[in-house]
C-alpha atoms as a PDB file:
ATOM      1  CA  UNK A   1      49.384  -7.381 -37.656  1.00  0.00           C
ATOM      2  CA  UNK A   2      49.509  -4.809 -34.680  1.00  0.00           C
ATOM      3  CA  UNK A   3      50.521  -5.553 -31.032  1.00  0.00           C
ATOM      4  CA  UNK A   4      48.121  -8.556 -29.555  1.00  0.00           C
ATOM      5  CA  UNK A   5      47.792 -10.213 -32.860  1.00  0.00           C
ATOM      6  CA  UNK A   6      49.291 -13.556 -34.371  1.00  0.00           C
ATOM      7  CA  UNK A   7      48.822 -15.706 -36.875  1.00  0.00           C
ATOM      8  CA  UNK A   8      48.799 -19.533 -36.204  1.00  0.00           C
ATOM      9  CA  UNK A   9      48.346 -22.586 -38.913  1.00  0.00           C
ATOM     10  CA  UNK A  10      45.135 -24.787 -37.473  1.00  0.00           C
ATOM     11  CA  UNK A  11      44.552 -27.901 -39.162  1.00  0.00           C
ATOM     12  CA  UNK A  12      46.247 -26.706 -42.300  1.00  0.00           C
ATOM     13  CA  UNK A  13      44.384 -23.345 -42.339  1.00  0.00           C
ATOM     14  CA  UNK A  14      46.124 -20.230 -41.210  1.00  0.00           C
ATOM     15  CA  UNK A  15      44.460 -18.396 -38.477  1.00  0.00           C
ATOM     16  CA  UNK A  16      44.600 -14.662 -37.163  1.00  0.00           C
ATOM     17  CA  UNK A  17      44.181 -14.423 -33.714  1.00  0.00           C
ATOM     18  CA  UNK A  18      43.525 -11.345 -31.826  1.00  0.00           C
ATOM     19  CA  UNK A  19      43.975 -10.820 -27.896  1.00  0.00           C
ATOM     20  CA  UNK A  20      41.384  -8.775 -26.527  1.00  0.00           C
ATOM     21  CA  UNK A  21      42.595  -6.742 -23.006  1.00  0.00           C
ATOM     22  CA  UNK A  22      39.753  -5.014 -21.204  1.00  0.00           C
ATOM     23  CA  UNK A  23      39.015  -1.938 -22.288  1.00  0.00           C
ATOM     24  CA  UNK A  24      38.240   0.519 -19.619  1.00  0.00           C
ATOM     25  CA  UNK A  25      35.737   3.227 -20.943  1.00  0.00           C
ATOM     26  CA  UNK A  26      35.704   6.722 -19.157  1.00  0.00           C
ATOM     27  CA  UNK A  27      33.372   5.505 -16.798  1.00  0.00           C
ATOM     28  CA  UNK A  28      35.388   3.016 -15.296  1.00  0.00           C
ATOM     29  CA  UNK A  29      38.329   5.690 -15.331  1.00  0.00           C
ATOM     30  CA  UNK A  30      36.218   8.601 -13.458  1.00  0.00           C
ATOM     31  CA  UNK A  31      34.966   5.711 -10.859  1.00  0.00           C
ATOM     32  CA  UNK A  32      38.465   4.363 -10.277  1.00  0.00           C
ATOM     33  CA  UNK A  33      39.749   7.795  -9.994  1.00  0.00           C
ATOM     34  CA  UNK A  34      37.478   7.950  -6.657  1.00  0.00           C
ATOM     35  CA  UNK A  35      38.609   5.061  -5.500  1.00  0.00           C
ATOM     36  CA  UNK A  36      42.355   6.284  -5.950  1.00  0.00           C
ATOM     37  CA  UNK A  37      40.951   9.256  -4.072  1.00  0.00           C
ATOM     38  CA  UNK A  38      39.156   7.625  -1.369  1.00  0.00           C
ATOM     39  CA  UNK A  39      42.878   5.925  -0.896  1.00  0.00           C
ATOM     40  CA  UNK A  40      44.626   9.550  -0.534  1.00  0.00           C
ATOM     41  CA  UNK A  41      42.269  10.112   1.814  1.00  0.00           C
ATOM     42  CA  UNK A  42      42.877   7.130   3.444  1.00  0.00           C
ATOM     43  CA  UNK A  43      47.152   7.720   3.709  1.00  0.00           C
ATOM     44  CA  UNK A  44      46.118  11.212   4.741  1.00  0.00           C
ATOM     45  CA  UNK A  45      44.260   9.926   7.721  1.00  0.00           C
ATOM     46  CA  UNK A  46      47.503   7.593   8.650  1.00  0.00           C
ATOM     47  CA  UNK A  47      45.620   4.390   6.794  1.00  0.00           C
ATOM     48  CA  UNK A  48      47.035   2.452   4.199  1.00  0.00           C
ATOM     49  CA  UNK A  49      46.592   2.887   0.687  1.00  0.00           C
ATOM     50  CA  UNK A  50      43.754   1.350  -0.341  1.00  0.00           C
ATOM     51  CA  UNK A  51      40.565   2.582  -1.632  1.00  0.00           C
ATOM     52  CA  UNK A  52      37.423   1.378  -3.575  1.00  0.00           C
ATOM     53  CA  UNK A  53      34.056   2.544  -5.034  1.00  0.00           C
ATOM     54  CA  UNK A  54      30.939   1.022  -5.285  1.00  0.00           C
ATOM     55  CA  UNK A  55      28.694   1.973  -8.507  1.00  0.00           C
ATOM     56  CA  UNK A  56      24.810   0.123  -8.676  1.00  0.00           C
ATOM     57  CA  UNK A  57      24.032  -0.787 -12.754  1.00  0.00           C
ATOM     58  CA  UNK A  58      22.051   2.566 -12.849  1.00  0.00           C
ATOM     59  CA  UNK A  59      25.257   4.734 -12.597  1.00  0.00           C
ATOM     60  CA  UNK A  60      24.578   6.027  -8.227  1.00  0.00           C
ATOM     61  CA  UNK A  61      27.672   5.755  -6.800  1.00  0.00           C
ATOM     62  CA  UNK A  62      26.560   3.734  -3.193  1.00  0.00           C
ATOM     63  CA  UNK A  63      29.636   4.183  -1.500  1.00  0.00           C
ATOM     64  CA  UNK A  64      33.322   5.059  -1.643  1.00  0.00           C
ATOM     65  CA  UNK A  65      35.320   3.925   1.383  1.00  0.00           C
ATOM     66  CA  UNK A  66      39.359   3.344   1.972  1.00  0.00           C
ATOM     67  CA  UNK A  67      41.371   1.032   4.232  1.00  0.00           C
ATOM     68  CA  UNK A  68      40.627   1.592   8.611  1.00  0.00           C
ATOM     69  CA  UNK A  69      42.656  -1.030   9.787  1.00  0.00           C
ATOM     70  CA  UNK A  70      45.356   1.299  12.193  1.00  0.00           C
ATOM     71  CA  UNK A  71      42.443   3.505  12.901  1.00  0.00           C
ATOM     72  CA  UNK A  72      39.628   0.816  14.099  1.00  0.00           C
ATOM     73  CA  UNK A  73      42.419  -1.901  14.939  1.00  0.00           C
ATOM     74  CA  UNK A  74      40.234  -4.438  12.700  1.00  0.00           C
ATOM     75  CA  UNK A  75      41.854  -6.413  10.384  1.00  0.00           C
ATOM     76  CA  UNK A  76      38.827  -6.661   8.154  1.00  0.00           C
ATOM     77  CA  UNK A  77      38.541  -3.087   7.550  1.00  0.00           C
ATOM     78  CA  UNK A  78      40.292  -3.392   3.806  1.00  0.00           C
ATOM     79  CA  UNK A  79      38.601  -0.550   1.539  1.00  0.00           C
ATOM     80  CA  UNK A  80      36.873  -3.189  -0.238  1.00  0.00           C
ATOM     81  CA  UNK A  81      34.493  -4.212   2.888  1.00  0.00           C
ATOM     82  CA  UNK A  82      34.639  -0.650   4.121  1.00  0.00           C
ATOM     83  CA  UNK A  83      33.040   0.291   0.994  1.00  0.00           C
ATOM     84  CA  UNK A  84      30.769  -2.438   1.202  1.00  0.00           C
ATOM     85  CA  UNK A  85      29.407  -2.250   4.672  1.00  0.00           C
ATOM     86  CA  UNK A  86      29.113   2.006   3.413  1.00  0.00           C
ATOM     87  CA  UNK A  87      26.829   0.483   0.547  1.00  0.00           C
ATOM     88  CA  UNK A  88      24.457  -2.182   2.359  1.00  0.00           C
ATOM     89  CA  UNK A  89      24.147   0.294   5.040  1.00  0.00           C
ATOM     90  CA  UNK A  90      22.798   2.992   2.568  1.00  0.00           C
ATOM     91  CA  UNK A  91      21.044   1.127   0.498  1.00  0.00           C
ATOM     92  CA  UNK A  92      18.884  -1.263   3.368  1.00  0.00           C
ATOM     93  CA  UNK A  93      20.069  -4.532   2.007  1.00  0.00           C
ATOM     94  CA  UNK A  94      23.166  -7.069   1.749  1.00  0.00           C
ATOM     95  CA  UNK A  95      22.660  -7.714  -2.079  1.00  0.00           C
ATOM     96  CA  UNK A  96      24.245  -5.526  -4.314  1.00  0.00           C
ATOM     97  CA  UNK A  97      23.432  -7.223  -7.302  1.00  0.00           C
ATOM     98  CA  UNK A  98      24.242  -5.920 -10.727  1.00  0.00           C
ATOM     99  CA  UNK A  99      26.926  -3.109  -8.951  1.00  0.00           C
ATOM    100  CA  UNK A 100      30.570  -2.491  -9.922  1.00  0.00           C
ATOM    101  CA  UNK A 101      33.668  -2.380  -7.445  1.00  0.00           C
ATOM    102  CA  UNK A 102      36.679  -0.129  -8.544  1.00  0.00           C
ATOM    103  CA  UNK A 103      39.209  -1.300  -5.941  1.00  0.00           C
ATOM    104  CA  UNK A 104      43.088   0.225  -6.152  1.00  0.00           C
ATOM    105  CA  UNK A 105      44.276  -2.763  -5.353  1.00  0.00           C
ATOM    106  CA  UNK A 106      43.275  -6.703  -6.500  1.00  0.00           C
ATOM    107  CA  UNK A 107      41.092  -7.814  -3.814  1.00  0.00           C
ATOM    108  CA  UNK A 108      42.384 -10.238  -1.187  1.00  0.00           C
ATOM    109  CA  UNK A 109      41.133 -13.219  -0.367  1.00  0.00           C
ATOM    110  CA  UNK A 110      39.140 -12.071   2.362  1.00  0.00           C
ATOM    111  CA  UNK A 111      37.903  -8.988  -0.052  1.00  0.00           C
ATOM    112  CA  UNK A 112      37.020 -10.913  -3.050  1.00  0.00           C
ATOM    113  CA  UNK A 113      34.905 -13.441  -0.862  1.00  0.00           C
ATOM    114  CA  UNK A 114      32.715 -10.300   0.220  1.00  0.00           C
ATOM    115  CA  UNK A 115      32.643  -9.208  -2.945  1.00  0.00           C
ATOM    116  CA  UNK A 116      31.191 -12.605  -3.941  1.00  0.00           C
ATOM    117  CA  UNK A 117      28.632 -12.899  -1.381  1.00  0.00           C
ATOM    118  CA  UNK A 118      27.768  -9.087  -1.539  1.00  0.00           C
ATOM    119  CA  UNK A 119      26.352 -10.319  -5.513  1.00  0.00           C
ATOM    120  CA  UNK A 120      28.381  -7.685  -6.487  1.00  0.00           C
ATOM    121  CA  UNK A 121      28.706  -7.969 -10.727  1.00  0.00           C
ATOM    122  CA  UNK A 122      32.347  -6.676 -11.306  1.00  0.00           C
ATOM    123  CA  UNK A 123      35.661  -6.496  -9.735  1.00  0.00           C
ATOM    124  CA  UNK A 124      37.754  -3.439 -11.517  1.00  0.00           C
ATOM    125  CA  UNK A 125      41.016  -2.891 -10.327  1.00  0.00           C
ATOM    126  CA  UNK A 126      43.989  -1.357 -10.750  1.00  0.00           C
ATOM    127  CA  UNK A 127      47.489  -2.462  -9.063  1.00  0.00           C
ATOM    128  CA  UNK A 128      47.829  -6.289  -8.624  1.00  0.00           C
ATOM    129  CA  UNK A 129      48.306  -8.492  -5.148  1.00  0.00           C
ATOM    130  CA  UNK A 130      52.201  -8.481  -6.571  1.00  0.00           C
ATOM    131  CA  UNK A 131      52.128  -4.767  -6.552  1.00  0.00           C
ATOM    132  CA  UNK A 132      50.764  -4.552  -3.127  1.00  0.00           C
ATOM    133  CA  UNK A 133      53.387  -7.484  -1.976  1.00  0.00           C
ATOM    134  CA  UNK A 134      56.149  -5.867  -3.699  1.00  0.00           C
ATOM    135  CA  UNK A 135      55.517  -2.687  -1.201  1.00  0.00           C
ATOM    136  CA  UNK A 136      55.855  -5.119   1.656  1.00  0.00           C
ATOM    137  CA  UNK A 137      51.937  -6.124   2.478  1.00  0.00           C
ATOM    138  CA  UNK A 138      51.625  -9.703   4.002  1.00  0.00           C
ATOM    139  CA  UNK A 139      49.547 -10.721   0.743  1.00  0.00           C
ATOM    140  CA  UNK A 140      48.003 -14.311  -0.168  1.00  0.00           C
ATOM    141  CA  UNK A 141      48.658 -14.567  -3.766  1.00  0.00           C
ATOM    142  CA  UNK A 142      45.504 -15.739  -4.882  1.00  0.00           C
ATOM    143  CA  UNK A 143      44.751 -14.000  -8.045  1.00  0.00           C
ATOM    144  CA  UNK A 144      40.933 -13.361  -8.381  1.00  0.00           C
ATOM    145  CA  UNK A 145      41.254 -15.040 -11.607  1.00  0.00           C
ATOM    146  CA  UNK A 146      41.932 -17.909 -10.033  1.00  0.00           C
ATOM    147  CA  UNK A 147      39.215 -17.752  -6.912  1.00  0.00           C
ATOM    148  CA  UNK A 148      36.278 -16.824  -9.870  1.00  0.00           C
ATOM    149  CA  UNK A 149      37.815 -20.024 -11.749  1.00  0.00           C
ATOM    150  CA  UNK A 150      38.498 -22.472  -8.487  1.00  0.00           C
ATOM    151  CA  UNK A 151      35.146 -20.973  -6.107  1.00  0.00           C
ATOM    152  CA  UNK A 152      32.816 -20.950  -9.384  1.00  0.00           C
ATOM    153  CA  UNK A 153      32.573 -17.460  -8.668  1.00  0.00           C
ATOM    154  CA  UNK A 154      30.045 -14.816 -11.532  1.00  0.00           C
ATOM    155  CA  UNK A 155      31.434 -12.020 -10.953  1.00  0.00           C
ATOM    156  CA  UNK A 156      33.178 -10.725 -14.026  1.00  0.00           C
ATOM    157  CA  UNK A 157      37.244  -9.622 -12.949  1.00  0.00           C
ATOM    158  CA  UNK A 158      38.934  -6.711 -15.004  1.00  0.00           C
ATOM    159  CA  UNK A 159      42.722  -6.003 -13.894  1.00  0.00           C
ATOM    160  CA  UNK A 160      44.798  -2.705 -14.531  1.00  0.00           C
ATOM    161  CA  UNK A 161      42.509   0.000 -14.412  1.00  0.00           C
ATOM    162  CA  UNK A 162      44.776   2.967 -14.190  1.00  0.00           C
ATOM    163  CA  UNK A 163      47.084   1.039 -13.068  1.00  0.00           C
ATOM    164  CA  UNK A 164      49.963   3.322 -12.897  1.00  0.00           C
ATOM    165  CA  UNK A 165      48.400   5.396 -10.721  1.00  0.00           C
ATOM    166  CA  UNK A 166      47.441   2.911  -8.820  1.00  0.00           C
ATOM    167  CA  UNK A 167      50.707   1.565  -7.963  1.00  0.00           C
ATOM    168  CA  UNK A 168      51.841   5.626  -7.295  1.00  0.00           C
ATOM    169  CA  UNK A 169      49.750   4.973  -4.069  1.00  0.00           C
ATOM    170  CA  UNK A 170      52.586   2.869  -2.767  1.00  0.00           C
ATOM    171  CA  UNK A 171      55.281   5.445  -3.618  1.00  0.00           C
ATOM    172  CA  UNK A 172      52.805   8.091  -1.981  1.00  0.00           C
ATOM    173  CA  UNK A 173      52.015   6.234   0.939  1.00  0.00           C
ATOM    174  CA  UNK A 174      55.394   5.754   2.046  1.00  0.00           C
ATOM    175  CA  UNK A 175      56.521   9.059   0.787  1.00  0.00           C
ATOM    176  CA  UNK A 176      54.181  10.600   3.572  1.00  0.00           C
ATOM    177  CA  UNK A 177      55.502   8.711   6.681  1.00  0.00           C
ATOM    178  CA  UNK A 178      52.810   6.280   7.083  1.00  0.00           C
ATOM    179  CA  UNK A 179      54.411   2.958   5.891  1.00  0.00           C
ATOM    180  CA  UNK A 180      53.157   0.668   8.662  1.00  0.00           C
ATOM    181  CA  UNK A 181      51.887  -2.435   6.953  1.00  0.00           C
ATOM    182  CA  UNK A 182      50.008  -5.485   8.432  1.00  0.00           C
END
């Protein structure tokens, strides 16, 4: 048996049981490597690092946007609803139904809720709300497991995309001067 397998006895019978992690395909990894760069833009521009990138079912990428807050002094402006205003502005509409998000980070509260009422399909993303926490971000831990499973949420939620990288962003971030966190 290999990593992420066991075998259990069931009502007498022995049973091999196999633990399935998402498996990211090279799609997922060229769309959250936008949203990692959307996020280097971002700390570039004195934001923080947080990017995301919205892809529609058909492959067009609608929008990429990162964090605004210190630039438009709105709280709301995570890279997850910057990305999503980008995408219903583009596309003439408010449902993005059947769409991906690649998000750096797990979505906040605030994020995921958008997300939800945006119809968007999937939530990929790479570092977790710990991650962001851990790097001193004033984070509700909410997992978006838990809001799908508690708010009856669809949408389908795949952590750790990349996810090294994705928690370099931190280490970059404060590396260039800009760690000034809300």
């Amino acid at each position: 048996m290999g990593p992420g397998c066991f075998c259990q006895k069931l009502f007498g019978v022995r049973v091999f049981i196999v633990i399935i992690s998402p498996m990211f395909t090279g799609d997922d990894e060229r769309y959250m490597r936008m949203a990692i760069q959307k996020a280097r833009d971002g700390v570039a521009a004195g934001q923080t690092p947080f990017g995301a990138c919205i892809v529609m079912a058909d492959g067009r990428v609608a929008a990429c946007g990162h964090n605004v807050v210190w630039k438009t002094t709105d709280i709301t402006a995570h890279g997850e609803v910057t990305a999503i205003r980008e995408a219903c502005r583009a596309l003439g509409t408010i449902d993005l139904s059947g769409s991906t998000i690649y998000s750096t980070t797990e979505p906040c509260p605030m994020c995921f809720s958008a997300i939800h009422w945006a119809k968007i399909r999937r939530i990929v993303f790479g570092a977790s709300i710990s991650d962001a926490k851990a790097a001193g971000f004033n984070e509700l831990t909410l997992s978006n497991d838990l809001m799908k499973r508690e708010g009856g949420s669809p949408v389908v939620v795949e952590s750790g995309c990349l996810r090294a990288e994705c928690v370099g962003l931190f280490r970059e971030w404060k590396d260039a001067g800009w760690a000034k966190v809300y």
